[in-house]
Protein backbone atom coordinates (compact mmCIF):
# COMPACT_ATOMS: atom_id res chain seq x y z
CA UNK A 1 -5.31 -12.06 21.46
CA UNK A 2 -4.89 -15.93 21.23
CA UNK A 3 -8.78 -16.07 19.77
CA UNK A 4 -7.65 -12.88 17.16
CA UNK A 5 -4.45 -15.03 15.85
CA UNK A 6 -7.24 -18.61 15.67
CA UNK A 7 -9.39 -16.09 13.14
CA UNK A 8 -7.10 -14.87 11.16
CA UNK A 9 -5.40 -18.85 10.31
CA UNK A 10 -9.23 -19.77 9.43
CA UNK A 11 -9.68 -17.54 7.28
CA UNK A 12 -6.49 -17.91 5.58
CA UNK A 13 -7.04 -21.69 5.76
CA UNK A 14 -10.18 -21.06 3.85
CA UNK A 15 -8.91 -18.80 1.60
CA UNK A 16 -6.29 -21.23 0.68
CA UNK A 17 -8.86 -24.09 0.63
CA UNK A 18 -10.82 -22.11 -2.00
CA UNK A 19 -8.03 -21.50 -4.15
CA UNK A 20 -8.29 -18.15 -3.72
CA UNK A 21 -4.80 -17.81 -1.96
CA UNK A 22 -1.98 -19.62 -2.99
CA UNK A 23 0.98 -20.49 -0.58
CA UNK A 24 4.34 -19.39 -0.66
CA UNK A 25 6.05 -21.34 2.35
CA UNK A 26 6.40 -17.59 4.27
CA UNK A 27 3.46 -15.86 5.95
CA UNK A 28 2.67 -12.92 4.38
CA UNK A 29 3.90 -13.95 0.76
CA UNK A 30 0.99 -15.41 -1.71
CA UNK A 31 0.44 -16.47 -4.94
CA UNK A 32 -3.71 -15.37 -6.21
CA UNK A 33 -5.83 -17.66 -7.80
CA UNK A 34 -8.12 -16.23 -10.66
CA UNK A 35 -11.31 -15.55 -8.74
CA UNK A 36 -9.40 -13.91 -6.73
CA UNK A 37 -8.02 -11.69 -9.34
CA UNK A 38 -10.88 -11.15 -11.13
CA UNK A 39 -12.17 -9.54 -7.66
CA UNK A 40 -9.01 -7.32 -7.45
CA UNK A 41 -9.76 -6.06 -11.13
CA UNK A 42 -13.21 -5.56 -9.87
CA UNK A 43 -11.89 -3.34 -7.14
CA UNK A 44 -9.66 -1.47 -9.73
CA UNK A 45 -12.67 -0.87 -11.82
CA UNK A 46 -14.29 0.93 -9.14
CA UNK A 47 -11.63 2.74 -8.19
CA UNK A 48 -11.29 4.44 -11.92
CA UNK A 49 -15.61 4.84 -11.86
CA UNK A 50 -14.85 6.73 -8.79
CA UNK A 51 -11.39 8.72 -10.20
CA UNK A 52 -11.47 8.87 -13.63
CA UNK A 53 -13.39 11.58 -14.36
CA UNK A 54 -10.76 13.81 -12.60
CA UNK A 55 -8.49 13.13 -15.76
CA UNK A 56 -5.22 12.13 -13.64
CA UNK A 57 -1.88 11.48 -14.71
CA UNK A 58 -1.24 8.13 -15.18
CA UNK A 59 2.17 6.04 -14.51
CA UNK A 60 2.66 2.31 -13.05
CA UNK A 61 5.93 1.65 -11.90
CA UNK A 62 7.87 -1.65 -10.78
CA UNK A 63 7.87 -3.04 -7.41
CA UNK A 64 11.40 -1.67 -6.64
CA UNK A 65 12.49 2.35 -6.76
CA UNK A 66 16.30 3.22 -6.21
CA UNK A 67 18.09 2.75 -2.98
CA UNK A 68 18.89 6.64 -2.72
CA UNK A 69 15.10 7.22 -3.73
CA UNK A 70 14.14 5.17 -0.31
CA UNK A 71 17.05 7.25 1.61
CA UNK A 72 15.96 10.58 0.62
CA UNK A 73 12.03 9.75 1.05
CA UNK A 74 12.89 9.45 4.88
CA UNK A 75 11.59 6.05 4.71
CA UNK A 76 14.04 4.45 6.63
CA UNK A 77 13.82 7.55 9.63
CA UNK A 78 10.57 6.47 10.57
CA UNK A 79 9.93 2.57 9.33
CA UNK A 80 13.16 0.85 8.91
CA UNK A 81 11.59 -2.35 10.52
CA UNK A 82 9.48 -2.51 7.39
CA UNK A 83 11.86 -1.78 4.46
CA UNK A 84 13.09 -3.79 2.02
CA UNK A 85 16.02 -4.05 -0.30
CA UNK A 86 17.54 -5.55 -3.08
CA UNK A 87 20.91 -7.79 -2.74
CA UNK A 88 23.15 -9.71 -5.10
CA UNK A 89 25.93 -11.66 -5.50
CA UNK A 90 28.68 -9.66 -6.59
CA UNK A 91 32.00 -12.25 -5.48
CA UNK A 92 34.46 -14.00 -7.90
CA UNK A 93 34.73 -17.91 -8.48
CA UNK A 94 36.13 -18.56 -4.91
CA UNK A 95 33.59 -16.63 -3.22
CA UNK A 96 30.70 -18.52 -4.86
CA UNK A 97 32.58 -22.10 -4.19
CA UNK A 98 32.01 -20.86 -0.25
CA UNK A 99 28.64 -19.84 -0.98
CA UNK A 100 27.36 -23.20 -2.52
CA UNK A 101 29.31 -24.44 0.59
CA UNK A 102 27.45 -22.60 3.06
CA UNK A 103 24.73 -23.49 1.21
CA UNK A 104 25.08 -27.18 0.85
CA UNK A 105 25.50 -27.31 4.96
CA UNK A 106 22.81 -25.11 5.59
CA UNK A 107 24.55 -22.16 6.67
CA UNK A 108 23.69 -18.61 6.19
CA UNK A 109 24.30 -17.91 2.45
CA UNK A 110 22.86 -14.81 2.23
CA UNK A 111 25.38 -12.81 4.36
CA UNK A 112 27.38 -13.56 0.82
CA UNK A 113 25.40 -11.63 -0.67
CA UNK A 114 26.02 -7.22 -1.65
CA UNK A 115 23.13 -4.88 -1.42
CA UNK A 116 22.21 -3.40 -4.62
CA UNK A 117 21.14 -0.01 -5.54
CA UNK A 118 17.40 -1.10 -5.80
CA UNK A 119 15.30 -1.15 -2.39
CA UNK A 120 11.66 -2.62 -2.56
CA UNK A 121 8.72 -0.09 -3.24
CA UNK A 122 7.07 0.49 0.20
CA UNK A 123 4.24 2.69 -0.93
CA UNK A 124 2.88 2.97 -4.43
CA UNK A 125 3.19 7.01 -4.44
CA UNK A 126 7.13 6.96 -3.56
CA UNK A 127 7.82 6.87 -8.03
CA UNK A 128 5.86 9.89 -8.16
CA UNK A 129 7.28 13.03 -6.16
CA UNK A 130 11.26 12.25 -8.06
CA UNK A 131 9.15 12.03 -11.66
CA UNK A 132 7.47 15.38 -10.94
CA UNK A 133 10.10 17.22 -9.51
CA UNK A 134 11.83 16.24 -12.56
CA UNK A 135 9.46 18.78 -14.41
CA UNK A 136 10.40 21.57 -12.82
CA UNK A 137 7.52 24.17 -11.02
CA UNK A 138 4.21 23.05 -10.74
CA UNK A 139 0.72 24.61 -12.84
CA UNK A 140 -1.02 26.93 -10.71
CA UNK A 141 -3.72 23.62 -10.99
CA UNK A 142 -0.75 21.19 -9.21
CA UNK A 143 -0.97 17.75 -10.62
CA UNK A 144 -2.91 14.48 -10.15
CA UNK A 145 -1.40 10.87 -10.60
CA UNK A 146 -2.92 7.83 -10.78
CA UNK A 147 -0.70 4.90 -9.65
CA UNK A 148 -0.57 1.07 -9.08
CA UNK A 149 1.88 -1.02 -8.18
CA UNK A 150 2.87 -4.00 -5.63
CA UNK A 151 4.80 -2.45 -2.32
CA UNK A 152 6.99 -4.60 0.20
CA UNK A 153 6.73 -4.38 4.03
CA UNK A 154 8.44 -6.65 6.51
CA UNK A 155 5.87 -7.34 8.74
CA UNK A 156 5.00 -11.38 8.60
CA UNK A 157 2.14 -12.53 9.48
CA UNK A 158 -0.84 -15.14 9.43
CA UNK A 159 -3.38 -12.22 9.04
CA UNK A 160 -3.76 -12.37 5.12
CA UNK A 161 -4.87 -9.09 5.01
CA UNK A 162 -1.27 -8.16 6.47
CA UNK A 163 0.83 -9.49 3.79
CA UNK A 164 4.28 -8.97 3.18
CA UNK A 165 3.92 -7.85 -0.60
CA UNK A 166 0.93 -5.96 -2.12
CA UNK A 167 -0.53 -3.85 -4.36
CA UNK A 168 -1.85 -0.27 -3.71
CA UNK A 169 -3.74 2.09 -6.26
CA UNK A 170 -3.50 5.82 -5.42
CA UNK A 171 -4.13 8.97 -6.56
CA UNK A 172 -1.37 11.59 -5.57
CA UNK A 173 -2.35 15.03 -5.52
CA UNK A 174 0.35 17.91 -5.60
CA UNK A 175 -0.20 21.32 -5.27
CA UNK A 176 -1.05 23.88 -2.52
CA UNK A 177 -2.72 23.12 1.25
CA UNK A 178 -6.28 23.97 -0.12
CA UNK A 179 -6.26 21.57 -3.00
CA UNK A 180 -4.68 18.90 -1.55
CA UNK A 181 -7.01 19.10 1.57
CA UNK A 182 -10.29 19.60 -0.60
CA UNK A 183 -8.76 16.57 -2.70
CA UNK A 184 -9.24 14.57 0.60
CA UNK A 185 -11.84 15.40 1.24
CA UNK A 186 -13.96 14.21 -1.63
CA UNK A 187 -12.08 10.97 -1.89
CA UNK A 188 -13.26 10.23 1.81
CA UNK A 189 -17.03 10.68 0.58
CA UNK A 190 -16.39 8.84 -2.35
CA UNK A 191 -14.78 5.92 -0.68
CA UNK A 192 -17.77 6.38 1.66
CA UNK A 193 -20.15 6.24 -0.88
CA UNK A 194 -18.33 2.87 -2.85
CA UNK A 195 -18.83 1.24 0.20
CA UNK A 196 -22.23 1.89 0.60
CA UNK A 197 -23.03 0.50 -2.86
CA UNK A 198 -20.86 -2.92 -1.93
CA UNK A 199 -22.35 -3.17 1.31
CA UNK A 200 -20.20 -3.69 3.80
CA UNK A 201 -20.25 -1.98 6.98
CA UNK A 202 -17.08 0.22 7.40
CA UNK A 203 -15.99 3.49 9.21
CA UNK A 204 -13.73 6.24 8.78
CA UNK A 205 -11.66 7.24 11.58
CA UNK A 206 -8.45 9.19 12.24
CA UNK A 207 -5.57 6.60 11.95
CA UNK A 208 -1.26 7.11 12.67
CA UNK A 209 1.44 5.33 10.23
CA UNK A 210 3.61 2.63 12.69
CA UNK A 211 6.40 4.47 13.32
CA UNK A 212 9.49 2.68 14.73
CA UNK A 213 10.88 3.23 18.16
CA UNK A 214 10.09 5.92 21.05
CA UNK A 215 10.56 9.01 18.93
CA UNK A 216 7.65 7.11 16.80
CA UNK A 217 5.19 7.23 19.49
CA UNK A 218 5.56 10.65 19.40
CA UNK A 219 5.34 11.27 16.02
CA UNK A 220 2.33 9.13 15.42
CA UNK A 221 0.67 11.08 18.55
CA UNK A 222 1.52 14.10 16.94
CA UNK A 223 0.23 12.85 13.29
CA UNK A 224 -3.26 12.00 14.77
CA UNK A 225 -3.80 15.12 16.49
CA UNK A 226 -3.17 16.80 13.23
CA UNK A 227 -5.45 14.92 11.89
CA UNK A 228 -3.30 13.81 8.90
CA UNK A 229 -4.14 10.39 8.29
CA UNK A 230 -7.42 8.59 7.91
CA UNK A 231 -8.66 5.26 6.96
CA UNK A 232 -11.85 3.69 5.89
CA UNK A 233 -11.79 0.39 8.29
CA UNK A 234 -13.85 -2.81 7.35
CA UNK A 235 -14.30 -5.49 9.84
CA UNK A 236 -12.82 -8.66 7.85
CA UNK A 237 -12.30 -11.56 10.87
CA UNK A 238 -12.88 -9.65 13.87
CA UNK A 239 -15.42 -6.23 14.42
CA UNK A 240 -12.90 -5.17 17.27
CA UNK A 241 -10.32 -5.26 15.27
CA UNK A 242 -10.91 -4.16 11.76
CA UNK A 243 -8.80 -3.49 8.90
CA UNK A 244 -7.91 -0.45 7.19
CA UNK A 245 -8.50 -1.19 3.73
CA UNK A 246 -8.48 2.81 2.44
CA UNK A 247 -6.23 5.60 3.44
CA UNK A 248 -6.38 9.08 3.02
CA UNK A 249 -3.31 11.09 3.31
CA UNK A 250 -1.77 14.85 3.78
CA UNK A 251 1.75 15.28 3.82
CA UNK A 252 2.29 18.94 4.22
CA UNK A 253 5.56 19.87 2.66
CA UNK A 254 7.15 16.41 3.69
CA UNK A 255 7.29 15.24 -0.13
CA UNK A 256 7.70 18.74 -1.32
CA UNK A 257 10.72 19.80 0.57
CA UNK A 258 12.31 16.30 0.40
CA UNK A 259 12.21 16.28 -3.08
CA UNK A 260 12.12 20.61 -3.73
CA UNK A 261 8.76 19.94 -5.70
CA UNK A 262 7.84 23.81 -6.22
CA UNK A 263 4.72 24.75 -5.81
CA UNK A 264 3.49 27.32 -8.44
CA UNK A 265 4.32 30.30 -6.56
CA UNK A 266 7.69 29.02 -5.48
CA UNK A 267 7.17 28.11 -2.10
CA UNK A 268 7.49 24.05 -1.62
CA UNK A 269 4.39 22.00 -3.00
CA UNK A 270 2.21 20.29 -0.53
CA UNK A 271 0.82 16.89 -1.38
CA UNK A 272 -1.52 14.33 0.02
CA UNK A 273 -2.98 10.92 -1.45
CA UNK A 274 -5.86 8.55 -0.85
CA UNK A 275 -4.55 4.89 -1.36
CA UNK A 276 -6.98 1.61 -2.10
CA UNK A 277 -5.18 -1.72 -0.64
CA UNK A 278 -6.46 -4.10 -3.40
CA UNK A 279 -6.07 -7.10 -1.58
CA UNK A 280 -7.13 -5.89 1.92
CA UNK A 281 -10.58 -5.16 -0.20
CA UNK A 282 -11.04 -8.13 -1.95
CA UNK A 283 -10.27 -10.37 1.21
CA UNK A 284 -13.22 -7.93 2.56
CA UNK A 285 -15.54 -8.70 -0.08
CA UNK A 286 -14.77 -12.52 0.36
CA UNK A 287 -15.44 -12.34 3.99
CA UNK A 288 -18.92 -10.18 3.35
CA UNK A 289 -20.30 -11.45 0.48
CA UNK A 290 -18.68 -15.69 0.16
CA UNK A 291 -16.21 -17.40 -1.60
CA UNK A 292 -18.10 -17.38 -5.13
CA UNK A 293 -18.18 -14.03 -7.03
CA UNK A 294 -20.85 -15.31 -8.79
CA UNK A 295 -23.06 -15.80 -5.72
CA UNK A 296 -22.88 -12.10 -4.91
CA UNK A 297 -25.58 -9.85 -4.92
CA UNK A 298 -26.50 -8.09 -8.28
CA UNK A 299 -25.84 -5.09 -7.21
CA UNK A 300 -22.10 -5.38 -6.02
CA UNK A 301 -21.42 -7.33 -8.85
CA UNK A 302 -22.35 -4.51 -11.51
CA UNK A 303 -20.01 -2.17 -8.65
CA UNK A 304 -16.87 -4.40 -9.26
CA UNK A 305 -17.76 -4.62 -13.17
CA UNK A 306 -18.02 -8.23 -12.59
């Protein structure tokens, strides 16, 4: 494992050396330099060669969705060592004099501090089952979203394809078990197909979310023998350890119930979504293809729109 940690600070070291990463002082958190940038545009203009046709919904959101929103998602049931959320300080004058104390003699400050009612985004499709179920019933059709945003884990680490905050762009799909399973389906040969044309090697493989604790054994056991989750991997420092850089996602009536998103016969909507980690595929392209966009081949270049 000792070699596996040594890759992943190269390559971070390089990508910092090239600019391409900025640091933050915390591993995990980066600032992107504008190669890099231009790369993750690339991958976004893919992504809508790939999706647009299907004529989906769109809506961005902010990197934060409302504390009860995170509650009632049953994020916190399953990941709670990854969540995020929002504090403040909320204290009067003599409160904040013992802050700036604390502060001034390095104390913990922070436990001065009040949560808000804003936790941090931890998946880009968590702002779309509340806005739909706003709506009331679903079409007989269900709906499609497209959506992009940056999402928070806690999970630090030197591996700069595990950062701490990124962006995802997904398409959600909502509707019954057929169309959300057939909507799967084609995004895994699509995804197949992209990475074809970009060539890198990859695979797709059945894959289980990191659930917390000994219950979450069991439920990721249970998740991969239903086959519910798969992701596209790419081999970015190690080929023993690739990365998933492209999930693809059914839910069953998880969503549905949590949120009572009908489906158009009444019964509770099913939903499922294929998600694109930006990042995770740009780092990818940098490890395949070099450190100079313009050095690429032709052909991936006129992929990324570059």
């Amino acid at each position: 494992m000792t070699a596996l940690v040594d890759a992943h600070r190269r390559y971070r070291d390089e990508l910092l050396h090239h600019g391409l990463l900025i640091s933050m002082g915390v591993d995990g958190l980066y600032g992107r330099g504008a190669a890099f940038e231009r790369v993750v545009e690339g991958v976004n203009h893919a992504f809508a060669a790939l999706g647009d046709a299907d004529r989906p919904e769109i809506m961005r959101f902010p990197p934060g969705i409302g504390l009860r929103q995170l509650e009632r998602s049953g994020y916190l049931a399953s990941f709670p060592h990854l969540a995020g959320t929002v504090h403040a300080f909320e204290g009067s004058d003599r409160e904040h004099r013992a802050l700036v104390e604390a502060l001034q003699q390095g104390d913990d400050w922070a436990t001065r501090q009040q949560a808000t009612h804003v936790a941090l985004t931890p998946a880009a499709c968590y702002g779309v089952y509340p806005a739909i179920a706003d709506r009331g019933r679903l079409a007989p059709q269900g709906a499609l979203v497209d959506v992009y945003t940056y999402c928070f884990r806690h999970e630090p680490s030197i591996d700069p394809a595990r950062m701490q905050m990124f962006r995802q762009r997904e398409h959600v799909r909502l509707g019954t078990a057929d169309q959300v399973l057939a909507f799967r389906e084609q995004w895994m040969a699509r995804a197949r197909a992209l990475f074809e044309a970009l060539t890198m090697p990859h695979e797709v493989d059945v894959a289980n979310d990191p659930f917390f604790g000994r219950t979450g054994r069991l439920m990721a056991s249970s998740q991969r023998e239903q086959e519910l989750k798969f992701e596209l991997l790419i081999p970015i420092v190690s080929p023993e350890h690739p990365t998933a850089c492209v999930s693809f996602n059914f839910h069953g009536e998880q969503f549905g119930r949590a949120w009572r998103i009908e489906a158009a016969d009444g019964g509770i909507a099913q939903t499922g979504c294929v998600g694109f980690g930006v990042e995770r595929i740009a780092l990818a392209l940098f490890r395949h293809h070099g450190f100079v966009p313009a050095d690429w081949p032709g052909g991936v270049r006129h992929v990324l729109g570059l």
